[in-house]
N, C-alpha and C. Protein backbone atom coordinates (compact mmCIF):
# COMPACT_ATOMS: atom_id res chain seq x y z
N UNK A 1 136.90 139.06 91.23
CA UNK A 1 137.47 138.60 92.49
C UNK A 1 137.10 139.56 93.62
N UNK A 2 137.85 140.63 93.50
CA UNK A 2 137.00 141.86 94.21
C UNK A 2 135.30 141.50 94.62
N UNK A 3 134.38 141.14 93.81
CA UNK A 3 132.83 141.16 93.87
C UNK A 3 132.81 140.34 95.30
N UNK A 4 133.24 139.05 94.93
CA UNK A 4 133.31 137.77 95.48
C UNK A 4 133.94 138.16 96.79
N UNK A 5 135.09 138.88 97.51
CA UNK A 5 135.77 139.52 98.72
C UNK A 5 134.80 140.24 99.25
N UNK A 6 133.70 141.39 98.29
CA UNK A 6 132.76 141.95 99.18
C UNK A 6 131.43 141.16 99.65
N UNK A 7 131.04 140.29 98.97
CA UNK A 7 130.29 139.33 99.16
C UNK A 7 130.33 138.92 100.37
N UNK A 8 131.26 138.01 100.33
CA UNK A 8 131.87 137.23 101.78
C UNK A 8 132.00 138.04 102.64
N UNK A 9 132.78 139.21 102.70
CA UNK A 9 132.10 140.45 104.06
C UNK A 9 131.55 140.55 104.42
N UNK A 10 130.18 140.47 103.36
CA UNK A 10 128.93 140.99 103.55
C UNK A 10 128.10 140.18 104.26
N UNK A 11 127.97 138.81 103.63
CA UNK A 11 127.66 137.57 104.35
C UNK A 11 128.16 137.54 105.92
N UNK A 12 129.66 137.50 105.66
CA UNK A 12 129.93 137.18 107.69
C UNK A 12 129.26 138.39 108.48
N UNK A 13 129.04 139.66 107.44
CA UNK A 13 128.38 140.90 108.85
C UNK A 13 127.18 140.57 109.13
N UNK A 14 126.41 139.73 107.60
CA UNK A 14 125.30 139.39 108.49
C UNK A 14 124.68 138.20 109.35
N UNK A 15 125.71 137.77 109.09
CA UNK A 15 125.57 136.14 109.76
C UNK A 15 126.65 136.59 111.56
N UNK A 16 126.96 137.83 111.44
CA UNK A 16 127.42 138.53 112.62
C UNK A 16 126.47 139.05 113.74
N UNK A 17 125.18 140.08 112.67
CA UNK A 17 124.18 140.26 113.33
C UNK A 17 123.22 139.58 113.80
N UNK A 18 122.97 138.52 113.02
CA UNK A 18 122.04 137.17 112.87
C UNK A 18 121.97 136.60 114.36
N UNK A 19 123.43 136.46 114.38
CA UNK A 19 124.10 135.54 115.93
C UNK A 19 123.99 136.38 117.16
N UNK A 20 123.86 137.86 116.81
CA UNK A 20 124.23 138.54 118.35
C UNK A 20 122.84 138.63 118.77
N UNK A 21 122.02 138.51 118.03
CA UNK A 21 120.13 138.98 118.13
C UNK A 21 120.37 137.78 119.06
N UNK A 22 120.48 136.25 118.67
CA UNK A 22 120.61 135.11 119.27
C UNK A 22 121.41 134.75 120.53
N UNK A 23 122.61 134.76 121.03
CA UNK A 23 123.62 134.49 121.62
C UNK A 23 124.35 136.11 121.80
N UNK A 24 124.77 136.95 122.45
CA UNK A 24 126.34 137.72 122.20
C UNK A 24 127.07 137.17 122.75
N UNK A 25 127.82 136.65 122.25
CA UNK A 25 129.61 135.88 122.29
C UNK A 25 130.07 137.15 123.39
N UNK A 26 129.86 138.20 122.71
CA UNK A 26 130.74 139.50 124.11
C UNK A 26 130.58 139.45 125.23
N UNK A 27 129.11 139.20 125.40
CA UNK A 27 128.94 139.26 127.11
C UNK A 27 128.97 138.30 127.39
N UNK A 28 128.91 137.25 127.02
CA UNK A 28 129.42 135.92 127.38
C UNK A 28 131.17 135.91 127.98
N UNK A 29 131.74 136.38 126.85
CA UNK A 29 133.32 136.54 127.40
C UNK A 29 133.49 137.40 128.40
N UNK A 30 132.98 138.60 128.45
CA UNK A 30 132.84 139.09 129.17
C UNK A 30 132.23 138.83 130.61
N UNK A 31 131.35 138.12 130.86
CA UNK A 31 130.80 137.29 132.10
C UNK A 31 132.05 136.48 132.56
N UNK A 32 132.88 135.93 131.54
CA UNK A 32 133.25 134.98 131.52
C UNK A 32 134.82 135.37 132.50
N UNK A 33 135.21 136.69 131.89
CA UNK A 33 136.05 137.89 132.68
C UNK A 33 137.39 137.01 131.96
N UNK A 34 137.19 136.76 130.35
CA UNK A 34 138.89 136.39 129.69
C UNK A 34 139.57 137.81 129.73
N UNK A 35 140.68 137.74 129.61
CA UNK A 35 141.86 138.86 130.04
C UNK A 35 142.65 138.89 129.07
N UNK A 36 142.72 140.00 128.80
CA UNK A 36 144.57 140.76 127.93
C UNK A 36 145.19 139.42 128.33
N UNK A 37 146.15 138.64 127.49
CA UNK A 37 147.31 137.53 127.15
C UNK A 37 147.14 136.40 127.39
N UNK A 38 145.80 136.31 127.90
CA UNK A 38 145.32 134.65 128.59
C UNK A 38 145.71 133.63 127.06
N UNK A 39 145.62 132.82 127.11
CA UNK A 39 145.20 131.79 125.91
C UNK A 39 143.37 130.86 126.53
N UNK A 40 143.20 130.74 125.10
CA UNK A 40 142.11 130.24 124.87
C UNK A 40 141.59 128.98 123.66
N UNK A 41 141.24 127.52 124.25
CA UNK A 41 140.84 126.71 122.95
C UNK A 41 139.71 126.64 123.41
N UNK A 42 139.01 126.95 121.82
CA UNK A 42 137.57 126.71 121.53
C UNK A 42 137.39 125.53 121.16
N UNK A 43 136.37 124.70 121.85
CA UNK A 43 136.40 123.23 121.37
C UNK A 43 134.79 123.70 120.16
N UNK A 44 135.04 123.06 118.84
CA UNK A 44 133.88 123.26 118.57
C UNK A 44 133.62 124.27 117.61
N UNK A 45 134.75 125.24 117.20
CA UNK A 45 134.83 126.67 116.73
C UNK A 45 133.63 127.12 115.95
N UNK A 46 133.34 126.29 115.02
CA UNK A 46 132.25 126.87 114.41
C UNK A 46 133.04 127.52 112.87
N UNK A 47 132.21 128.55 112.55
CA UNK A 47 132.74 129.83 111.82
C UNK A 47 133.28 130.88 113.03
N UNK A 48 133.58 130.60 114.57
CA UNK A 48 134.25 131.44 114.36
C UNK A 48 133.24 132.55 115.95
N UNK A 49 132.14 132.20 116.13
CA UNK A 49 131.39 133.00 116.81
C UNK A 49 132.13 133.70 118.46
N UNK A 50 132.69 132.56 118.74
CA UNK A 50 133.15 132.63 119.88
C UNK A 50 134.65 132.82 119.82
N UNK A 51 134.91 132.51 118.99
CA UNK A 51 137.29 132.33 118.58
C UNK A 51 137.15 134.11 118.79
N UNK A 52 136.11 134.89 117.40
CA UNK A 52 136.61 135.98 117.09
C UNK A 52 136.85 136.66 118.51
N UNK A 53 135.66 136.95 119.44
CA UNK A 53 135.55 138.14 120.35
C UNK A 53 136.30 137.31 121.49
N UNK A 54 136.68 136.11 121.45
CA UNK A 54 137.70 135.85 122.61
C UNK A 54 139.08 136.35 121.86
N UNK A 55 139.18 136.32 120.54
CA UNK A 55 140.58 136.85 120.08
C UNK A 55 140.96 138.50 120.37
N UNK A 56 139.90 138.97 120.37
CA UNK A 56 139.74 140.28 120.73
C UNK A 56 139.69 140.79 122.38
N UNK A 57 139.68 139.64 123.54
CA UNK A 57 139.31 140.36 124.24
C UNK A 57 141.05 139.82 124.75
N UNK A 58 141.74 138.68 124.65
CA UNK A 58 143.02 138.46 124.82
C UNK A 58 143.98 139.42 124.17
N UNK A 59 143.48 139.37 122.94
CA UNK A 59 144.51 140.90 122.44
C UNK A 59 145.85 140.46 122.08
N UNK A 60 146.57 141.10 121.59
CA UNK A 60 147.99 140.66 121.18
C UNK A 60 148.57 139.95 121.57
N UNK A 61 148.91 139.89 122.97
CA UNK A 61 149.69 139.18 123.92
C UNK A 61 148.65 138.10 124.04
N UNK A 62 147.77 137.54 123.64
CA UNK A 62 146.94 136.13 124.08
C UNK A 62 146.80 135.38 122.48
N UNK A 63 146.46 134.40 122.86
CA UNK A 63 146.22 133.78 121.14
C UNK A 63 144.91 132.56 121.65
N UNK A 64 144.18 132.74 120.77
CA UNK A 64 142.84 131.56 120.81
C UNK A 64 143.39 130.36 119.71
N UNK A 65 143.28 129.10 120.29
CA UNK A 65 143.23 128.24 119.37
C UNK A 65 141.79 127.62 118.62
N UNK A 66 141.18 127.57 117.48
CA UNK A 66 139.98 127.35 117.11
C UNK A 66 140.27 125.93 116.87
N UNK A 67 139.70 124.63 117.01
CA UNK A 67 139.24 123.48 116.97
C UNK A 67 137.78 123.14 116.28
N UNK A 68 137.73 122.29 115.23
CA UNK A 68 136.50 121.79 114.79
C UNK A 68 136.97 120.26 113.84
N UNK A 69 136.21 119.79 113.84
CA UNK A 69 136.40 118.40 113.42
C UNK A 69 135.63 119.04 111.76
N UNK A 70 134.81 119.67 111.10
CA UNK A 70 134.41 119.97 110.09
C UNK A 70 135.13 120.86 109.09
N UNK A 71 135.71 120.73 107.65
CA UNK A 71 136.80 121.29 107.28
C UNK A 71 135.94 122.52 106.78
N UNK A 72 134.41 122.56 106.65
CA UNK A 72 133.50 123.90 106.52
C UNK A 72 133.97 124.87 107.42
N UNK A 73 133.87 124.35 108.85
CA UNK A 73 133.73 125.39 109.91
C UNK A 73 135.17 126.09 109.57
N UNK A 74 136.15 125.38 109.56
CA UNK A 74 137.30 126.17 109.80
C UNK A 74 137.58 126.68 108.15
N UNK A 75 136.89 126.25 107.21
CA UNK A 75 137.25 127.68 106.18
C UNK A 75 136.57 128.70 106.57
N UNK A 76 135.21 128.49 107.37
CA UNK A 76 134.31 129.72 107.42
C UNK A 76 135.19 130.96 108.16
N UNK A 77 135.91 129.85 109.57
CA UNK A 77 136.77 130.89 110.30
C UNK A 77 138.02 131.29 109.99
N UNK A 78 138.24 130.82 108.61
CA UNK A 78 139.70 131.54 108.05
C UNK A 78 138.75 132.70 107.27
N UNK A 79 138.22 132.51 106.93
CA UNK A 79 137.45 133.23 106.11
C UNK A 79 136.92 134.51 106.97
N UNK A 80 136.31 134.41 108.75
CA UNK A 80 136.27 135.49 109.15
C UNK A 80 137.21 136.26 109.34
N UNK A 81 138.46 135.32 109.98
CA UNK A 81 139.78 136.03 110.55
C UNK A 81 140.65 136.81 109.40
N UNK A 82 140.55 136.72 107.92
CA UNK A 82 141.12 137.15 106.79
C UNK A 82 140.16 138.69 106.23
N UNK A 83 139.18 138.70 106.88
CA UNK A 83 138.17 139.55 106.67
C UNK A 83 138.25 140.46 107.68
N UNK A 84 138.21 140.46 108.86
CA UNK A 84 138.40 141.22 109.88
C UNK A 84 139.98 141.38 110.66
N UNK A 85 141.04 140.50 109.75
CA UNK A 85 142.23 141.20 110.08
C UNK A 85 143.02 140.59 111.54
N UNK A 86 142.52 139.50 111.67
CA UNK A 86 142.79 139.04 113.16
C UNK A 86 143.78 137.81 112.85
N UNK A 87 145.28 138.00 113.97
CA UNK A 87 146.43 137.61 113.46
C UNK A 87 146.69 136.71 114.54
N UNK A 88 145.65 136.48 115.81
CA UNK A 88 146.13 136.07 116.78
C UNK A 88 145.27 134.75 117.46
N UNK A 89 144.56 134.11 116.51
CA UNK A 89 143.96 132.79 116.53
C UNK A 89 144.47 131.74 115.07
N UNK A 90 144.60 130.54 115.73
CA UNK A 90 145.38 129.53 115.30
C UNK A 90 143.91 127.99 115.07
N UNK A 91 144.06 127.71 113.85
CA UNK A 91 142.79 127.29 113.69
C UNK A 91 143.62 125.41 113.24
N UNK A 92 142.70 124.76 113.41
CA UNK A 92 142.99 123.01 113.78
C UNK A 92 141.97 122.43 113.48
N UNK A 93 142.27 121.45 112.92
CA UNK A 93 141.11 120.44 112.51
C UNK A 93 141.67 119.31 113.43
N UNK A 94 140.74 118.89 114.54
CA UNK A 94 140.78 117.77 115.47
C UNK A 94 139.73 117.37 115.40
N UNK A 95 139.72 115.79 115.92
CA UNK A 95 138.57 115.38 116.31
C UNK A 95 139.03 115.02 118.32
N UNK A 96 137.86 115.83 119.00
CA UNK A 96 137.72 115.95 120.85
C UNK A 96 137.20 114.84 121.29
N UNK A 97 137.08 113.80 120.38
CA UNK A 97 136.57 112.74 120.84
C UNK A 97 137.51 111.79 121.67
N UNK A 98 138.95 112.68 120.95
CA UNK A 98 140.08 111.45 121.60
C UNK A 98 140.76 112.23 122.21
N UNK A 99 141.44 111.71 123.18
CA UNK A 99 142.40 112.04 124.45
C UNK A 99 143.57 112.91 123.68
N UNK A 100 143.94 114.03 124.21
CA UNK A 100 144.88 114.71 123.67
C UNK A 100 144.91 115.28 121.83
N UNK A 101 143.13 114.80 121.88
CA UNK A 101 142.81 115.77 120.08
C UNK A 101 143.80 116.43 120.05
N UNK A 102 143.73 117.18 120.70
CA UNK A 102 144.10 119.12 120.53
C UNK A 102 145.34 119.06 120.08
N UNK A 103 146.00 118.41 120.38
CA UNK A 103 147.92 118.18 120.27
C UNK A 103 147.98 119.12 121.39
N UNK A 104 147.76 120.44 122.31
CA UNK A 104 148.66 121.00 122.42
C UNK A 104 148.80 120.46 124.22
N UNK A 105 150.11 121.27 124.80
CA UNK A 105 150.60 120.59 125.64
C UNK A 105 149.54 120.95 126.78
N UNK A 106 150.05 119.88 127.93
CA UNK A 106 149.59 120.09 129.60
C UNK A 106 149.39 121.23 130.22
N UNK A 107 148.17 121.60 130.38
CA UNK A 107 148.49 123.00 131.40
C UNK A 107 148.87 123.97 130.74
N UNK A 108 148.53 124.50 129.44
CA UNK A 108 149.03 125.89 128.82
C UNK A 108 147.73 126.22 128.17
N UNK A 109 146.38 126.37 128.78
CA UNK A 109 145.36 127.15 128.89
C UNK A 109 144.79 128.07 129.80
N UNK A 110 144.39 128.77 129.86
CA UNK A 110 143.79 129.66 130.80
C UNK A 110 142.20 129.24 130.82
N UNK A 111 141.98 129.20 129.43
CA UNK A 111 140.32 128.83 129.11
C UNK A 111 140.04 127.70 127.99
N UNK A 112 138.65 127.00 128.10
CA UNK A 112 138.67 126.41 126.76
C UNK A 112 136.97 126.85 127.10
N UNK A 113 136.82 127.11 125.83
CA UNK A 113 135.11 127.18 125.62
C UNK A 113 134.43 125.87 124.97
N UNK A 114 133.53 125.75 125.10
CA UNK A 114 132.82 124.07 124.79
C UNK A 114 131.39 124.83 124.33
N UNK A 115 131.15 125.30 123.22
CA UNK A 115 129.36 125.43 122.81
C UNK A 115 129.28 124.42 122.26
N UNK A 116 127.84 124.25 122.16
CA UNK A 116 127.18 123.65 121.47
C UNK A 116 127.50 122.29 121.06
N UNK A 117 128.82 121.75 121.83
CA UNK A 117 128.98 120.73 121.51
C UNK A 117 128.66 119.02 122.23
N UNK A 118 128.65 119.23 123.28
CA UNK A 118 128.84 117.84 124.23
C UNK A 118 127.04 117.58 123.97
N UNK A 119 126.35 117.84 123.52
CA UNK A 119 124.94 117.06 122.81
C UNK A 119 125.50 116.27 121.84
N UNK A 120 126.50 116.61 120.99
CA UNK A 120 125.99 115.85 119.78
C UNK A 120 127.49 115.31 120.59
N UNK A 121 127.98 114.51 120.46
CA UNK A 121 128.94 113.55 121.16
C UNK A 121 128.43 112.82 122.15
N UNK A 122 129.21 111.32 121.58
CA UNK A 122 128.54 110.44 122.60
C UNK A 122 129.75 110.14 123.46
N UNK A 123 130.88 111.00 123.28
CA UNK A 123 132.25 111.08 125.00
C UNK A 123 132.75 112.23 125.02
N UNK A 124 131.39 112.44 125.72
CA UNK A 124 130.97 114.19 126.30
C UNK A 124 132.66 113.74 127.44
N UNK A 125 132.33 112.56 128.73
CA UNK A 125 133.75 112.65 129.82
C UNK A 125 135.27 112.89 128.90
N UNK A 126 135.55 111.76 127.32
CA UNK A 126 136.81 112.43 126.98
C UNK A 126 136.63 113.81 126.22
N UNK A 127 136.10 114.24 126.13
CA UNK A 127 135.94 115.86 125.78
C UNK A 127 136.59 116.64 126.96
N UNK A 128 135.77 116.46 127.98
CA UNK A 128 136.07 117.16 129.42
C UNK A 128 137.27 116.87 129.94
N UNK A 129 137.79 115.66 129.78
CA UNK A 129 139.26 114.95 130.09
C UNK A 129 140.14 115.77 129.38
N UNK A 130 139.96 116.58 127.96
CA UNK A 130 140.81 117.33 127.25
C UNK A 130 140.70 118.71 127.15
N UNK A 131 139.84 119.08 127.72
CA UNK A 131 139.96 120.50 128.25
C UNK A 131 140.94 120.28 129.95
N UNK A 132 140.14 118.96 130.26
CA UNK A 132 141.47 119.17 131.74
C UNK A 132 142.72 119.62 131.70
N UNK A 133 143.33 117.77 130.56
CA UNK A 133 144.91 117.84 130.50
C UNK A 133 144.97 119.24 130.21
N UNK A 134 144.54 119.94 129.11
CA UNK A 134 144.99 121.61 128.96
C UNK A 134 145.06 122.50 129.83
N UNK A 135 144.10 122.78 130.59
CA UNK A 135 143.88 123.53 131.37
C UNK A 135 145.36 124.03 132.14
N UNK A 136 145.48 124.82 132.87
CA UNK A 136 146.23 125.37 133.63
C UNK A 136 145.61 124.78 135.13
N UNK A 137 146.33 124.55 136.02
CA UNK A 137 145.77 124.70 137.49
C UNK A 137 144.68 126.29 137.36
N UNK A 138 143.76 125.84 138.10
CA UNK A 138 143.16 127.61 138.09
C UNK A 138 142.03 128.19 136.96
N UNK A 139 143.02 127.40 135.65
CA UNK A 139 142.34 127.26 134.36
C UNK A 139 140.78 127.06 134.29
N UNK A 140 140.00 127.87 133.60
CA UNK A 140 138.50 127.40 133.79
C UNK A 140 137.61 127.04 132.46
N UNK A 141 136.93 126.34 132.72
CA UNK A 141 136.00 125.79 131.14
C UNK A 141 134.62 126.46 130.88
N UNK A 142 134.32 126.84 130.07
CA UNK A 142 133.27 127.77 129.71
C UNK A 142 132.29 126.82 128.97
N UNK A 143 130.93 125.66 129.56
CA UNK A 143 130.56 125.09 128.89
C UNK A 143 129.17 126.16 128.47
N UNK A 144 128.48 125.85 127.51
CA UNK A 144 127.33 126.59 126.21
C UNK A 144 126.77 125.43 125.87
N UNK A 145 125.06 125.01 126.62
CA UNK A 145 124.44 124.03 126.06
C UNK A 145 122.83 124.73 125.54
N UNK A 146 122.40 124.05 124.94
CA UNK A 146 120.69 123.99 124.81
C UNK A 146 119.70 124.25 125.94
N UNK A 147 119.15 125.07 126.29
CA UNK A 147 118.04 124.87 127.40
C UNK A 147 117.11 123.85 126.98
N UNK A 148 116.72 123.21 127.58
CA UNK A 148 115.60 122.15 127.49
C UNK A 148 114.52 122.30 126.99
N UNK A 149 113.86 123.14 127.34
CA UNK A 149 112.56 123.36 126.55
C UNK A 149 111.94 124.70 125.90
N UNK A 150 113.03 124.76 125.06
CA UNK A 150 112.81 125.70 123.96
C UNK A 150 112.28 125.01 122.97
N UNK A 151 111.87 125.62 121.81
CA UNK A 151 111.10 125.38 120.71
C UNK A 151 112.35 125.07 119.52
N UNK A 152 113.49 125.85 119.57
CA UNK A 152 114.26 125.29 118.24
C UNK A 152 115.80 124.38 119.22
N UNK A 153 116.62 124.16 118.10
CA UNK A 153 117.55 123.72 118.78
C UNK A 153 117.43 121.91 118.68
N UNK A 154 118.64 121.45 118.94
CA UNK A 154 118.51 120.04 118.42
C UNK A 154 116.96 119.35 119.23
N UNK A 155 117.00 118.10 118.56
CA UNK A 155 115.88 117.35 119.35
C UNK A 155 116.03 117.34 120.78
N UNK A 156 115.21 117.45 121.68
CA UNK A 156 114.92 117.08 123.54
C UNK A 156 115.65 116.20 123.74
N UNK A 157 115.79 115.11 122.73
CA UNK A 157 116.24 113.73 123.85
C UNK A 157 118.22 113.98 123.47
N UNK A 158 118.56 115.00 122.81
CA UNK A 158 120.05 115.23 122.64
C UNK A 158 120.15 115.76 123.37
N UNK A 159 119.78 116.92 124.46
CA UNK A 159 120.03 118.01 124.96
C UNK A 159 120.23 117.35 126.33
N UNK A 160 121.02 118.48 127.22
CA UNK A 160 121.81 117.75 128.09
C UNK A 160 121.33 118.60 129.47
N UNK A 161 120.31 119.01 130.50
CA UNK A 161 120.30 119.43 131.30
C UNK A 161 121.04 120.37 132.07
N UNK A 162 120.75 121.07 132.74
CA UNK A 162 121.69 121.51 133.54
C UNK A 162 122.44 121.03 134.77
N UNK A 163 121.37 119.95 135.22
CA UNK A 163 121.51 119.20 136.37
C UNK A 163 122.59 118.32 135.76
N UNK A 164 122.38 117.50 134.85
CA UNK A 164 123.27 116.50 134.16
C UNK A 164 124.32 117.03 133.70
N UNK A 165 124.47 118.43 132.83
CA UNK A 165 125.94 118.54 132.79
C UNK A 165 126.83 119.05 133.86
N UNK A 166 126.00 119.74 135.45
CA UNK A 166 126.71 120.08 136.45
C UNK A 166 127.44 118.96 136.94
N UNK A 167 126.54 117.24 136.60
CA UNK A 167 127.08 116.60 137.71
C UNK A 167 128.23 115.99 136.39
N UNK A 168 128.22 116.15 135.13
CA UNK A 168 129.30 115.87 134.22
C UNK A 168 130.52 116.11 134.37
N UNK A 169 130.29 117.70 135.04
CA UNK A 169 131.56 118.19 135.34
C UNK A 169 132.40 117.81 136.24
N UNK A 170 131.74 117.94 137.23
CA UNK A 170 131.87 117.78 139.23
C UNK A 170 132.52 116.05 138.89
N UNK A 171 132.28 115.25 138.01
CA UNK A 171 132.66 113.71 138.05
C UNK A 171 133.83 113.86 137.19
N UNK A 172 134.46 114.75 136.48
CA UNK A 172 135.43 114.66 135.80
C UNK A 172 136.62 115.77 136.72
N UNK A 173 136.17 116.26 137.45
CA UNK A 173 136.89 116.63 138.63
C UNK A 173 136.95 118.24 138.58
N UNK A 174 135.97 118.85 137.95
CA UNK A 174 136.12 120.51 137.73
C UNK A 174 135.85 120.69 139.12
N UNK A 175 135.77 122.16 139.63
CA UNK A 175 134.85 122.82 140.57
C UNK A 175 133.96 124.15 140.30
N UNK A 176 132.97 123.98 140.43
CA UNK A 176 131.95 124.60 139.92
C UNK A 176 132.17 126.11 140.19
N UNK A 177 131.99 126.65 138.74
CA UNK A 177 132.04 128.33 139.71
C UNK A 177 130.81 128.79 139.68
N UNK A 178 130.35 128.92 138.49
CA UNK A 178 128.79 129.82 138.19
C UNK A 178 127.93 129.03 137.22
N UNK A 179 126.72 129.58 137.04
CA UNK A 179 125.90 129.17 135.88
C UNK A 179 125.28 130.41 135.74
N UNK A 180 124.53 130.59 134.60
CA UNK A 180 123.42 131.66 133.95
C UNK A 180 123.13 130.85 132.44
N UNK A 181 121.94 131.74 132.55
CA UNK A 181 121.72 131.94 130.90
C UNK A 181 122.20 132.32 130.36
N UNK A 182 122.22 131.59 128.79
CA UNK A 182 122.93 132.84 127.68
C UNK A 182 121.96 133.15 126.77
N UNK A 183 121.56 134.05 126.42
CA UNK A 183 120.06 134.28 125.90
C UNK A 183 119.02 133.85 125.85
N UNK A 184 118.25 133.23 125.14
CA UNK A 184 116.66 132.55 125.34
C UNK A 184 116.92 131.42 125.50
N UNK A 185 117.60 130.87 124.72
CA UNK A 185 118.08 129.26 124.34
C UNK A 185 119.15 128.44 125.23
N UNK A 186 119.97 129.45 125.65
CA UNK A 186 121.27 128.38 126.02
C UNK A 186 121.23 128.83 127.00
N UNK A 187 121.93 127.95 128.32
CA UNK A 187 123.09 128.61 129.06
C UNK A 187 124.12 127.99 129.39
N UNK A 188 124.77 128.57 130.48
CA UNK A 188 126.21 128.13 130.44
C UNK A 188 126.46 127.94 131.69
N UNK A 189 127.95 127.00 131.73
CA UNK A 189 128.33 126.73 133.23
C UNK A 189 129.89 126.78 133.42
N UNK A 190 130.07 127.54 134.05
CA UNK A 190 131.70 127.89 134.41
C UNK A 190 131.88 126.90 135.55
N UNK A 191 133.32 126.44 135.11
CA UNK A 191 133.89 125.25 136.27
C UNK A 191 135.25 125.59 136.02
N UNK A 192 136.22 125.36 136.74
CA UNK A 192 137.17 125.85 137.20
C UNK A 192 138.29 124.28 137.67
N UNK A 193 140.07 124.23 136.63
CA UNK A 193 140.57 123.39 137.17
C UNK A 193 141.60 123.32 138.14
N UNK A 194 141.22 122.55 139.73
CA UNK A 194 142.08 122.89 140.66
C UNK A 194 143.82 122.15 140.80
């Protein structure tokens, strides 16, 4: 049993390093400027890439909720959070396709992060509709897509522009704060709910 506990360590450190060569989740949050006690839902969680270092940068007083419709992703991220000791993300199996997935209430977010997800969904607007209802007034959304013409990454005709997901947003009623890259592949677009 023991073997099998160091194993799985071993695996998430390197599937830790794997990801930061690719993406860093840190400076992303960090760009992103999450704060000591904020709350945070990750639409999309994954194993976990983005829950962990937003769980870390909210800190005790904040709690991340992790969201994924795949019952893989969220063992992977019980599986990180049991490994690295982290007491302050709350993990959910939803599907964001529908209005009020998330269960949780109106206006008690600060942030929701969105990677990698609104390509493969075909109601990218109720996705965005459910980071709204959450949101806080003020509250801002951290979207993470595909750059267009990179070499890996889903097929071209999934991938979603930058032009197209700015005006995604702006029609579901965000207000735009920033954009950049996030490493070679992706970038991102901060919008903000008024």
């Amino acid at each position: 049993m023991q073997k099998n506990d160091e194993q799985l360590k071993e695996s998430v450190e390197l599937i830790d390093r794997k990801k930061l060569t690719f993406v860093d989740p840190k400076e992303i949050i960090e760009l992103a400027q999450i704060k000591p006690g904020e709350k945070v839902a990750d639409f999309g969680c994954g194993p976990g890439y983005f829950s962990l270092p937003a769980a870390e940068a909210v800190g005790e007083a904040g709690t991340v909720y992790a969201f994924d419709v795949l019952p893989s992703a969220l063992e992977a991220i019980e599986s990180h959070i049991k490994i690295k000791n982290v007491d302050n993300v709350v993990i959910k199996r939803v599907n964001l396709e529908k209005l009020n997935g998330t269960g949780l209430e109106n206006d008690s977010m600060d942030w929701v992060i969105i990677k990698d997800v609104l390509f493969q969904n075909k109601n990218k607007n109720v996705i965005l509709q459910e980071a709204k209802r959450i949101l806080k007034s003020g509250g801002s959304v951290l979207l993470m897509e595909w750059n267009e013409n990179v070499f890996i990454g889903p097929d071209k005709e999934s991938r979603i522009s930058k032009n197209e997901l700015a005006e995604i947003v702006f029609n579901e009623g965000f207000v735009f704060k920033t954009q950049a890259n996030a490493g070679d592949y992706h970038y991102i677009i901060i919008a903000s709910k008024m």
